[in-house]
PDB file of N, CA and C in Angstrom:
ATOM      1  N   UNK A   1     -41.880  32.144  -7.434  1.00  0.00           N
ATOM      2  CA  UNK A   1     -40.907  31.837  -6.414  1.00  0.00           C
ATOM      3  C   UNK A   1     -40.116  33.109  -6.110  1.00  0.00           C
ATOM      4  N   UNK A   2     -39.969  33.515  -4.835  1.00  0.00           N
ATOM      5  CA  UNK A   2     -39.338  34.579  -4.289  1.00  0.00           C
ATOM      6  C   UNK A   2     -37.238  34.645  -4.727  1.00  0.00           C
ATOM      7  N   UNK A   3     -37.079  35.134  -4.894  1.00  0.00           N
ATOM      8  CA  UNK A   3     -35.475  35.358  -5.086  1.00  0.00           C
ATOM      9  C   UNK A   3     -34.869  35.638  -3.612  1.00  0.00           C
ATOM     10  N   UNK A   4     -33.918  34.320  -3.605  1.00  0.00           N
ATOM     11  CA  UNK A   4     -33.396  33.819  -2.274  1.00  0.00           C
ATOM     12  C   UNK A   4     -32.291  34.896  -2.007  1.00  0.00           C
ATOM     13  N   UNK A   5     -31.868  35.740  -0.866  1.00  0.00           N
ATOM     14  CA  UNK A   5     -31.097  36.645  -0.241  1.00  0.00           C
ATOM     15  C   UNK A   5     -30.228  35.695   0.505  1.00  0.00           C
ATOM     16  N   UNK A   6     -28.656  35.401   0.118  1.00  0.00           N
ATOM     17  CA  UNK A   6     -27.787  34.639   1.261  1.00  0.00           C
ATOM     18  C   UNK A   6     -26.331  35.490   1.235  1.00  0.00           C
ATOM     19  N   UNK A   7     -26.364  36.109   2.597  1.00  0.00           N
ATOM     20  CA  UNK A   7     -25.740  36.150   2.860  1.00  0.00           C
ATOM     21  C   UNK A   7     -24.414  35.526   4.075  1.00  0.00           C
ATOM     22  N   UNK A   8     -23.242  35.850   3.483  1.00  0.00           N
ATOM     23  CA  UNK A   8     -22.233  35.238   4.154  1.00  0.00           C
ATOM     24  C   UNK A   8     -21.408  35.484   5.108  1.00  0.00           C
ATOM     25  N   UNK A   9     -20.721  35.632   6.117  1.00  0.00           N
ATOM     26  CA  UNK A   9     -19.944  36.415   7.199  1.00  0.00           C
ATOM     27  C   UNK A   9     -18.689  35.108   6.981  1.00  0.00           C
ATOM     28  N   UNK A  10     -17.913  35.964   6.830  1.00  0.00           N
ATOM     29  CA  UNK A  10     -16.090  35.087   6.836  1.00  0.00           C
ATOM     30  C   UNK A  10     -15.603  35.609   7.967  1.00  0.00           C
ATOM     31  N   UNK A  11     -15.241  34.967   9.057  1.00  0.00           N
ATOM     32  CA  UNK A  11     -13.791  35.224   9.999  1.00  0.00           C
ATOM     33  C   UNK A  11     -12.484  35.065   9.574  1.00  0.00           C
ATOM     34  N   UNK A  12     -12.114  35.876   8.495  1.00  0.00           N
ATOM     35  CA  UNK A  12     -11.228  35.494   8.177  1.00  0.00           C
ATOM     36  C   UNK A  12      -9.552  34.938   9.490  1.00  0.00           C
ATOM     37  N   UNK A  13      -9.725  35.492  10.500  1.00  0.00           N
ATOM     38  CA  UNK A  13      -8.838  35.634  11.257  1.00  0.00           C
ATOM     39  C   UNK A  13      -9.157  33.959  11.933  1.00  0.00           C
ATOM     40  N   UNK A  14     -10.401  33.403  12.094  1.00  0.00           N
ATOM     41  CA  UNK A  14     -10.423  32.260  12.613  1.00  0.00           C
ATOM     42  C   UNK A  14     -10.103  31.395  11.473  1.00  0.00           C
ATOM     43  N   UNK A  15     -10.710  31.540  10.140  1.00  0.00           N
ATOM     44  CA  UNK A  15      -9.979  30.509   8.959  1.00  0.00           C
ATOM     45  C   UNK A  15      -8.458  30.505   8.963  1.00  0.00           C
ATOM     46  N   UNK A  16      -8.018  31.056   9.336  1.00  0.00           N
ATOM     47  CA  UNK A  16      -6.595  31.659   8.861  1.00  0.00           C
ATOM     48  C   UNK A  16      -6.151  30.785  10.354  1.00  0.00           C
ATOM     49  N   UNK A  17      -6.749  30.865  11.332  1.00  0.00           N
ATOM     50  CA  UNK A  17      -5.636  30.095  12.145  1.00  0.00           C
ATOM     51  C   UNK A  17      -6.317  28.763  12.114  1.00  0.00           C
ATOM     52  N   UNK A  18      -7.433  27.819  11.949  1.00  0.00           N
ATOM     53  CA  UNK A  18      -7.305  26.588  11.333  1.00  0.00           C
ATOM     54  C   UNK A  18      -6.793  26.299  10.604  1.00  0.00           C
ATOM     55  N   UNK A  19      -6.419  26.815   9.999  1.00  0.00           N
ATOM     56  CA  UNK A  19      -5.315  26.010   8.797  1.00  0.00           C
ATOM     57  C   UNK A  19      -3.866  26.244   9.081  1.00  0.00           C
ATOM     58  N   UNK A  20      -3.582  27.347   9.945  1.00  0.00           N
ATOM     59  CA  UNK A  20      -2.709  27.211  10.795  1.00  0.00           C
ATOM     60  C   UNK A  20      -2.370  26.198  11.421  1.00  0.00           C
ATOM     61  N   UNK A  21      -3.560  25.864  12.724  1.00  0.00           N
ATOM     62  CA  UNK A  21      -3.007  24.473  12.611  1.00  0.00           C
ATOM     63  C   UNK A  21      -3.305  23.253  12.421  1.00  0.00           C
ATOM     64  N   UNK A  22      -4.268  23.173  11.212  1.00  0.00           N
ATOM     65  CA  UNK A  22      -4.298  22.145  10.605  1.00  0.00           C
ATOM     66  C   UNK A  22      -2.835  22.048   9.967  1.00  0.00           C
ATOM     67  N   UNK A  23      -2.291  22.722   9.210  1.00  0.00           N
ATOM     68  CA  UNK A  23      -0.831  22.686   8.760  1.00  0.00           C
ATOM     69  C   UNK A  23       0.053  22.081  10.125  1.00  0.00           C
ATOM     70  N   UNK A  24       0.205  22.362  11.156  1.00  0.00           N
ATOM     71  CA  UNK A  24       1.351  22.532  11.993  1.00  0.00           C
ATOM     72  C   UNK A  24       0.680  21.043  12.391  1.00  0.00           C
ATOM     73  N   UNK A  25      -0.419  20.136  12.544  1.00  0.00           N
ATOM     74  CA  UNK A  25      -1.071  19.009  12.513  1.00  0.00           C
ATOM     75  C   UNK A  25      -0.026  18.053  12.293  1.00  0.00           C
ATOM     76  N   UNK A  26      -0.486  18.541  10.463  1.00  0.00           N
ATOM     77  CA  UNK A  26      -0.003  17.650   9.440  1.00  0.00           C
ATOM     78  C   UNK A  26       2.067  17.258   9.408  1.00  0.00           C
ATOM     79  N   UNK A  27       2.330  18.927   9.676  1.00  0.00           N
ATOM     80  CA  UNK A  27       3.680  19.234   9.752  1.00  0.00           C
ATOM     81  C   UNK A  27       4.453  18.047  10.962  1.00  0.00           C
ATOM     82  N   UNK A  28       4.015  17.796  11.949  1.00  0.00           N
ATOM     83  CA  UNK A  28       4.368  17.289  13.166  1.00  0.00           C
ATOM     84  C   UNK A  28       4.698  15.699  12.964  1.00  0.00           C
ATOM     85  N   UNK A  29       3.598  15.298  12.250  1.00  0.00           N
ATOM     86  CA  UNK A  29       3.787  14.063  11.298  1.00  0.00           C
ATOM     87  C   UNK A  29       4.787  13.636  10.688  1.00  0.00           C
ATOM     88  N   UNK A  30       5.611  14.546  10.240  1.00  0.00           N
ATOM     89  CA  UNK A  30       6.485  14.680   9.425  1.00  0.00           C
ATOM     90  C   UNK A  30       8.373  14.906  10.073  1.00  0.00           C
ATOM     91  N   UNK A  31       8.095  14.868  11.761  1.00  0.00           N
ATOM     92  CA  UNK A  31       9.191  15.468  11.649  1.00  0.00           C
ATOM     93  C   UNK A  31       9.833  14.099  12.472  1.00  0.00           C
ATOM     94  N   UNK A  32      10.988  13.537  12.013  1.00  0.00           N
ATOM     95  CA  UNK A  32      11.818  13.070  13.004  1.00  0.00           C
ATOM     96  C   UNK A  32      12.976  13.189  13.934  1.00  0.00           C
ATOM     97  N   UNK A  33      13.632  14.409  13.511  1.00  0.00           N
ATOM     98  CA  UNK A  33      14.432  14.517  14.651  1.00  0.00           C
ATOM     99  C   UNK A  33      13.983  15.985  15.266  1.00  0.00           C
ATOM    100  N   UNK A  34      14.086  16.453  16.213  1.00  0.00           N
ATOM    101  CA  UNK A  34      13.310  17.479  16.809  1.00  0.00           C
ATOM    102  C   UNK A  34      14.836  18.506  18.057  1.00  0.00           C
ATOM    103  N   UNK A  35      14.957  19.403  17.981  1.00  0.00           N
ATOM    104  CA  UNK A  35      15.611  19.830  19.281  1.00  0.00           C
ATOM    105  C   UNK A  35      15.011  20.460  20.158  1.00  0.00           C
ATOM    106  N   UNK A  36      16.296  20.904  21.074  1.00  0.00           N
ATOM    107  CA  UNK A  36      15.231  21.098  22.501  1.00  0.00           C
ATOM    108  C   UNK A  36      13.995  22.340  22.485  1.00  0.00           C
ATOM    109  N   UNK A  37      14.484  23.308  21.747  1.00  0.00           N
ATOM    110  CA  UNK A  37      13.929  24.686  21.361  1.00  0.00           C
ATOM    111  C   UNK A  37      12.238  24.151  21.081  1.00  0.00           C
ATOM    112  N   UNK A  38      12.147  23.126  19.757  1.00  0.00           N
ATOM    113  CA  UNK A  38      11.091  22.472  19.185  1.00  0.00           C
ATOM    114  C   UNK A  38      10.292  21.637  20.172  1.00  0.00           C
ATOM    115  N   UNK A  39      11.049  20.922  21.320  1.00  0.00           N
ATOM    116  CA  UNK A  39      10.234  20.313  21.991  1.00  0.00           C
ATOM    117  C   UNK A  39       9.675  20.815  22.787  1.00  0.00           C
ATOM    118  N   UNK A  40      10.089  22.207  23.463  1.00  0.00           N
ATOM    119  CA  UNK A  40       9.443  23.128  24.383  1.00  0.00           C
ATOM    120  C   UNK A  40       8.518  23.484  23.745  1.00  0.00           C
ATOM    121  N   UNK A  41       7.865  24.247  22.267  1.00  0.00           N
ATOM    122  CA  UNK A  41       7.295  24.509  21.621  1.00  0.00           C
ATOM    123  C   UNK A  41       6.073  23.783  21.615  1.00  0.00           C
ATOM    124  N   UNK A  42       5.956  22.290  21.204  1.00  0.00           N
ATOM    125  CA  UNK A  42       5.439  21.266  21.035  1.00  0.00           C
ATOM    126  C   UNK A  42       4.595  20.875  22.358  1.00  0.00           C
ATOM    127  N   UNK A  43       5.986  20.575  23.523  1.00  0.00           N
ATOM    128  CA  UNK A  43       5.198  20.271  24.705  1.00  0.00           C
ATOM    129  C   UNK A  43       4.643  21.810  26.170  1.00  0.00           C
ATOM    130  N   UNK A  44       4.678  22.806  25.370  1.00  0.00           N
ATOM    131  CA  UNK A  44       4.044  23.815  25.839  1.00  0.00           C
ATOM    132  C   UNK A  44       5.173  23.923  27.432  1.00  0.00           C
ATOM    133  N   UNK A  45       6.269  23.604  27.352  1.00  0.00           N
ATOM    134  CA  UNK A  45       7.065  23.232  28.774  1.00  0.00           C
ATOM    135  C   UNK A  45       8.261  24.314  28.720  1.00  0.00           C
ATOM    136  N   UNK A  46       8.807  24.498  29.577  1.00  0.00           N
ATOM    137  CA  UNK A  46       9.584  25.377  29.448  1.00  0.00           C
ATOM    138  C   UNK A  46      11.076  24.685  28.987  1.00  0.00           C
ATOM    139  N   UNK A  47      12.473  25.105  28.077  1.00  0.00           N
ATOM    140  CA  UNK A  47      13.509  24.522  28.286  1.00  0.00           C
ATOM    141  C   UNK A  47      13.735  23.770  29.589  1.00  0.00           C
ATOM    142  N   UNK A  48      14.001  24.664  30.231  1.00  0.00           N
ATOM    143  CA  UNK A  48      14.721  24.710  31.761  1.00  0.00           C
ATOM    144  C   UNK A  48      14.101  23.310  32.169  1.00  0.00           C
ATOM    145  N   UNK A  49      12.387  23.428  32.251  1.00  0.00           N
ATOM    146  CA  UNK A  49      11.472  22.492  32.951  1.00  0.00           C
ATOM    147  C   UNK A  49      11.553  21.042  32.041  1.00  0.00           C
ATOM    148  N   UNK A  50      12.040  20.789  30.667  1.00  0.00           N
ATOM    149  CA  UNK A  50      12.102  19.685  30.020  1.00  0.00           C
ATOM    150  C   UNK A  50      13.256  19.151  30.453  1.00  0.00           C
ATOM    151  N   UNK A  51      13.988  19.960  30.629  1.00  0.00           N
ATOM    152  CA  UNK A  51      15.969  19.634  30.608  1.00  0.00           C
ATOM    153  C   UNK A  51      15.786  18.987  32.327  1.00  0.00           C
ATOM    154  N   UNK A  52      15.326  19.466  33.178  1.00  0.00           N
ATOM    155  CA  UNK A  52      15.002  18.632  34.556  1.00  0.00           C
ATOM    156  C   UNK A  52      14.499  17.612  34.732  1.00  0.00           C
ATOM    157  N   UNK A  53      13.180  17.777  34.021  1.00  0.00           N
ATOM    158  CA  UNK A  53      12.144  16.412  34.302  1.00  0.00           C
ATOM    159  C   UNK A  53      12.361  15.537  33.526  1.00  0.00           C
ATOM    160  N   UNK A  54      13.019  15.363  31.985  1.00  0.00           N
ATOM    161  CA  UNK A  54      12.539  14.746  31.551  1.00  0.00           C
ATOM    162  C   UNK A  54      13.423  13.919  30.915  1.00  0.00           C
ATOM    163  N   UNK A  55      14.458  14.738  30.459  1.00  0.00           N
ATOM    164  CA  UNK A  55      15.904  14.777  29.541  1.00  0.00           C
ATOM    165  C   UNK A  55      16.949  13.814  30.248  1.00  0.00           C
ATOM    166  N   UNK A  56      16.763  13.758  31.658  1.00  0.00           N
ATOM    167  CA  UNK A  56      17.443  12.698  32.427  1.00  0.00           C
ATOM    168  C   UNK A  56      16.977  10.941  32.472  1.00  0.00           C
ATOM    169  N   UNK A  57      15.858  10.742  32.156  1.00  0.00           N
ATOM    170  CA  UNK A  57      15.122   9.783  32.274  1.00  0.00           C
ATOM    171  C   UNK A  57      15.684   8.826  31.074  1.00  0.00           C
ATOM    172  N   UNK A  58      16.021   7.478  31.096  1.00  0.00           N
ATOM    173  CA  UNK A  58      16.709   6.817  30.506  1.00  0.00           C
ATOM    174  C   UNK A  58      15.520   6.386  29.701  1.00  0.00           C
ATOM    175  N   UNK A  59      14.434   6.259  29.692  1.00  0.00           N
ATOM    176  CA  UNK A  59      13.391   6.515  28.210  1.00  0.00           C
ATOM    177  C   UNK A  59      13.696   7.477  27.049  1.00  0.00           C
ATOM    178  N   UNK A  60      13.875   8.319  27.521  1.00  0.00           N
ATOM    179  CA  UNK A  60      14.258  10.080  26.573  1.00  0.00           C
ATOM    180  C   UNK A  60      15.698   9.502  26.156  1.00  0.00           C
ATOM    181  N   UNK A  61      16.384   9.059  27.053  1.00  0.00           N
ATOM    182  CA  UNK A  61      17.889   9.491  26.244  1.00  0.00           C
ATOM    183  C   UNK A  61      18.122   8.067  25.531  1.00  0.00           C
ATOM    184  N   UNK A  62      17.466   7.734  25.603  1.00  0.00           N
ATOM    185  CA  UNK A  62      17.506   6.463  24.546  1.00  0.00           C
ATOM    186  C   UNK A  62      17.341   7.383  23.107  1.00  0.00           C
ATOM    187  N   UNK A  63      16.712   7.977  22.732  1.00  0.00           N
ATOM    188  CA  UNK A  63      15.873   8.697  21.685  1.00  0.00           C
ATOM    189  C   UNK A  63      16.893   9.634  20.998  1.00  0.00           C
ATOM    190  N   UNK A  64      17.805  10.033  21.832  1.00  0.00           N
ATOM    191  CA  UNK A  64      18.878  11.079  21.792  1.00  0.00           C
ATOM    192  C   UNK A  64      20.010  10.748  20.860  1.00  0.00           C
ATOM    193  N   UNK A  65      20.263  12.038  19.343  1.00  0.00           N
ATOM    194  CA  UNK A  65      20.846  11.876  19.055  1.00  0.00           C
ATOM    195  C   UNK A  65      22.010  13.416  18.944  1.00  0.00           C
ATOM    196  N   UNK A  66      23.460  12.769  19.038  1.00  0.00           N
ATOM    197  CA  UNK A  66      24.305  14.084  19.169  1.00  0.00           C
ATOM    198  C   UNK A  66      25.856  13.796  18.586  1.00  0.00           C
ATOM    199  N   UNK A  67      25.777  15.400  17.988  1.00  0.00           N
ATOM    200  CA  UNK A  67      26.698  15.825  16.754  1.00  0.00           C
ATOM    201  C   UNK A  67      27.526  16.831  17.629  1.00  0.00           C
ATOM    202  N   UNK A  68      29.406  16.446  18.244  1.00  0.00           N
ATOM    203  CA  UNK A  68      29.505  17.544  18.991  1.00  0.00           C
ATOM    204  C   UNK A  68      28.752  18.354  19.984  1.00  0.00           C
ATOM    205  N   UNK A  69      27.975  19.448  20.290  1.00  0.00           N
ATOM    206  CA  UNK A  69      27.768  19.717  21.350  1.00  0.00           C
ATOM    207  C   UNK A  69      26.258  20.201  20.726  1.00  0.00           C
ATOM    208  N   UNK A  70      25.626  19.718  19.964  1.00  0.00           N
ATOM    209  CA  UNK A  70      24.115  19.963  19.263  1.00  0.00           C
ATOM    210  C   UNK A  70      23.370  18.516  19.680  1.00  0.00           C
ATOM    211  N   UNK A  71      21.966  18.877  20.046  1.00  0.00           N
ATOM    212  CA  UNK A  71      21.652  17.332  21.015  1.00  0.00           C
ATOM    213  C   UNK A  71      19.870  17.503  19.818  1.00  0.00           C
ATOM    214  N   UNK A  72      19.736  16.430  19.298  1.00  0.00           N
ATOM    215  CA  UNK A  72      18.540  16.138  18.690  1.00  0.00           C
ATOM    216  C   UNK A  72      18.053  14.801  19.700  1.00  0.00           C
ATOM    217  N   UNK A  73      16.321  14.776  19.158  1.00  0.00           N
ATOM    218  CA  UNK A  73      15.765  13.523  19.865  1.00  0.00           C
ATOM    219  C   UNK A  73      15.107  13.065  18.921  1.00  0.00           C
ATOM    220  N   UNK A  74      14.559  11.873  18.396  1.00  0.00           N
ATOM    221  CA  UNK A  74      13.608  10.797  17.653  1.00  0.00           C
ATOM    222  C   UNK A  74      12.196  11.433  17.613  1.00  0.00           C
ATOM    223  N   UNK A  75      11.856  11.959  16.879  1.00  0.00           N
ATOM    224  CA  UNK A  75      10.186  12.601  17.545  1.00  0.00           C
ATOM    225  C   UNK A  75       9.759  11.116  17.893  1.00  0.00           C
ATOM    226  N   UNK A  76       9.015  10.043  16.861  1.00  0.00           N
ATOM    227  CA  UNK A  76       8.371   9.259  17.512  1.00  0.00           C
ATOM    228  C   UNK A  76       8.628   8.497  18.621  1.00  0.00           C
ATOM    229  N   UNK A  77      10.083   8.069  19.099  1.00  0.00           N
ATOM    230  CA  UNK A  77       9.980   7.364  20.074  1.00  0.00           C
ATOM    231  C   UNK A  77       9.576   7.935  21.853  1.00  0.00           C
ATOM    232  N   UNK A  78      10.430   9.518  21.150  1.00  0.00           N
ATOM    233  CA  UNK A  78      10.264  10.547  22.238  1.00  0.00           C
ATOM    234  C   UNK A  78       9.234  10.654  23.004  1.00  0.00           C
ATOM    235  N   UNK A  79       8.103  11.131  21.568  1.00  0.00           N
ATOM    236  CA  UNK A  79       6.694  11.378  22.248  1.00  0.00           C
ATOM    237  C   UNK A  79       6.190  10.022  23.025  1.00  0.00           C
ATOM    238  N   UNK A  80       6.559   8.519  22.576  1.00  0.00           N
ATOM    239  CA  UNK A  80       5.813   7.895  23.632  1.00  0.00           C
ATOM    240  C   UNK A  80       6.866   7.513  24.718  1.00  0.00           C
ATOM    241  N   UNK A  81       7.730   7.769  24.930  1.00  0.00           N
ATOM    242  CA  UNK A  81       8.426   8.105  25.861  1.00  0.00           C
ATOM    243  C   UNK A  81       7.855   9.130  26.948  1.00  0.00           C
ATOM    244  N   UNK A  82       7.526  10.031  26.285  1.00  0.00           N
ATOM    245  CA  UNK A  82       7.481  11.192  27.494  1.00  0.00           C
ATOM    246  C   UNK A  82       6.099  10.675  28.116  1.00  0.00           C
ATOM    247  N   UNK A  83       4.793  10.215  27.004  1.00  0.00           N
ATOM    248  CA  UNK A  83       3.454   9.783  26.966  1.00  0.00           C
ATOM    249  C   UNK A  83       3.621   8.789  28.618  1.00  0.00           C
ATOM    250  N   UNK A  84       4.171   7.797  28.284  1.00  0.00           N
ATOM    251  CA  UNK A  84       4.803   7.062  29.749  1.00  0.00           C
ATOM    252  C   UNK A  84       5.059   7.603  30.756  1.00  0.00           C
ATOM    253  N   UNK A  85       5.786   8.635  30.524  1.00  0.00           N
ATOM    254  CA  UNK A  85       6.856   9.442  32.041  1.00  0.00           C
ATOM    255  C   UNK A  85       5.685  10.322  32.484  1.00  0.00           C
ATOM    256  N   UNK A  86       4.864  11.038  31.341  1.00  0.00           N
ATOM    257  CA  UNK A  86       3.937  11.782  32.131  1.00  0.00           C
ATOM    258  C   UNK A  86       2.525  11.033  32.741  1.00  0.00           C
ATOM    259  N   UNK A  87       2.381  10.147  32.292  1.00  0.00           N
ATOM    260  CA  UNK A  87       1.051   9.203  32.992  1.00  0.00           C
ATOM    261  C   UNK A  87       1.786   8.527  34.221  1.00  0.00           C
ATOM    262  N   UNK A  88       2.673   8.568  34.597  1.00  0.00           N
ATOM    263  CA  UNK A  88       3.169   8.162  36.251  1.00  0.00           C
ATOM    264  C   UNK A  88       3.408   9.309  37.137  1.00  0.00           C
ATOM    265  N   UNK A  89       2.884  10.536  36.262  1.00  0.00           N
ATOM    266  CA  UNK A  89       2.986  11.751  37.333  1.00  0.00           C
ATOM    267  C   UNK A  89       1.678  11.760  38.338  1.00  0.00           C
TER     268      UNK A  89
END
């Protein structure tokens, strides 16, 4: 029997960002109150463009919670909140 030659090639740079965001996945799961900074992040939207479209809508501000002049939102109810507001666009 011949002696088997295997070689391997690692991307390390593509492993390294699956688990990136496989982490940020898992992380998201986890979070319940979220601010505006985080939700731009999340929904790829700009401040400015969340704080217009979306932040006014009496779905969202149901979700809304605020300490003095610091404004958090519910992640879960949020996201199907917004899930709604954006399927009637």
């Amino acid at each position: 029997m011949l002696p088997a030659n295997i070689e391997v090639n690692i991307d390390r740079v593509a492993i390294k960002q699956y688990i990136e965001k496989r982490l940020d996945e898992e992380v998201r799961e986890v979070f319940f109150l979220i601010d505006l900074k985080k939700m731009s992040e999340l929904l790829c939207m700009s401040e400015r463009y969340i704080t217009d479209e979306l932040l006014h809508d009496p779905r969202v501000r149901i979700c809304e919670v605020r300490r003095n002049r610091k404004r958090w939102w519910k992640y879960k109810p949020l996201i199907q909140a917004i899930e709604e507001i954006v399927s009637e666009w």
